[in-house]
Protein backbone atom coordinates (compact mmCIF):
# COMPACT_ATOMS: atom_id res chain seq x y z
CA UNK A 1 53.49 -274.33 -104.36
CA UNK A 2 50.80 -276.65 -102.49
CA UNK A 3 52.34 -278.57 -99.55
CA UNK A 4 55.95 -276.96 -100.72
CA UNK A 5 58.98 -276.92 -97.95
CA UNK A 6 58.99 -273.17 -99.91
CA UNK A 7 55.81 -272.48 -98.54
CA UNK A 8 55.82 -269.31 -96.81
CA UNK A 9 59.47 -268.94 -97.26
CA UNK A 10 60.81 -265.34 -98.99
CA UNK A 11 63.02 -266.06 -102.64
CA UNK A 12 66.25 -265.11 -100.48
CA UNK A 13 65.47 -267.80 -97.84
CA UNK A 14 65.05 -270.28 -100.15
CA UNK A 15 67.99 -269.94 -101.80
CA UNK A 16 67.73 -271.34 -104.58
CA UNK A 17 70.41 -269.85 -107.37
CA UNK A 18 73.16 -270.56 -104.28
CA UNK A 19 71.88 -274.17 -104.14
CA UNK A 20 70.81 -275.10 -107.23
CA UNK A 21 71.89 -272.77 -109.99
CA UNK A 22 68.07 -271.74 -110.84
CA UNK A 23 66.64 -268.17 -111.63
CA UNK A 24 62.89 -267.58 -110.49
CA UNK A 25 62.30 -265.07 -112.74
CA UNK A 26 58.74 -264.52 -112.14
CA UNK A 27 55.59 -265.80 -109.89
CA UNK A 28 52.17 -266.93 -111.12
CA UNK A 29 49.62 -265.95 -107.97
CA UNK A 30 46.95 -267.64 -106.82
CA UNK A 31 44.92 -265.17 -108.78
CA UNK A 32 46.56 -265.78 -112.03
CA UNK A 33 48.60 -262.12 -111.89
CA UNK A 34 52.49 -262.69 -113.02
CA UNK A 35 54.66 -261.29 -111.09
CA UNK A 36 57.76 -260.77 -113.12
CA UNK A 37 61.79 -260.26 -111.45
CA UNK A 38 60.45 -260.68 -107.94
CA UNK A 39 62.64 -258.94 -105.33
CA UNK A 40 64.37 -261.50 -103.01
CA UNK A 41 62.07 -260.69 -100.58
CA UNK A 42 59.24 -261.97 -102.34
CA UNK A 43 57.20 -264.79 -100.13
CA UNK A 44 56.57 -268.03 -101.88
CA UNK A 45 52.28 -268.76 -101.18
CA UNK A 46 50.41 -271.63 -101.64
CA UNK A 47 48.70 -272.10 -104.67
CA UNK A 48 51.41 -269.78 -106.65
CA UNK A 49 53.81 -271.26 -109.49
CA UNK A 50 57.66 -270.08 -110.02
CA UNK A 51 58.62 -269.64 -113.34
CA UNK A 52 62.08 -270.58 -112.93
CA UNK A 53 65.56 -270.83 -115.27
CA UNK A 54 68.48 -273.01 -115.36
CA UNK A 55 69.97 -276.52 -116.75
CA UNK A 56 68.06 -279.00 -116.86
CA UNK A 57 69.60 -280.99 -113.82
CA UNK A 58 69.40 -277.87 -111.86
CA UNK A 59 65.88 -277.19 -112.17
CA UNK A 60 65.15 -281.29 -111.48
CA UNK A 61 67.16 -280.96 -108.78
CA UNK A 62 65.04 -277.80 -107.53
CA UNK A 63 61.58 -279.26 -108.28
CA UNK A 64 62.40 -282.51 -105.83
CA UNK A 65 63.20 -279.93 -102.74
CA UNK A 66 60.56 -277.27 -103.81
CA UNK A 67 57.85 -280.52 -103.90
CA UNK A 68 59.23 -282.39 -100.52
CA UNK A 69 57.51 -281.44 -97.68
């Protein structure tokens, strides 16, 4: 998540299934491990990816506030 408003942000803070309907259910690190069913209190780092679930127009909807800075 380079130059992500969910930069350093936790899964709960971000709330994203609340907002936008989406399930992260795992997290690529920055050294390629995949995290799968991170706990809510997972922190969002740069350089990671979210593997994420939902409609289509939710998970649109997610990647324009997850890439606004």
């Amino acid at each position: 998540m380079i130059g992500s408003a969910l930069e350093g942000r936790t899964l709960l803070d971000a709330n994203r299934r609340q907002r936008f309907g989406v399930i992260v259910v795992g997290i690529q690190r920055s050294d390629n491990r995949l995290a799968f069913n991170p706990s809510p209190d997972s922190a969002i780092h740069c350089g990671e990816k979210l593997v994420v679930l939902g409609r289509t127009g939710s998970l649109k909807g997610f990647e324009v506030e997850a890439s606004a800075r």
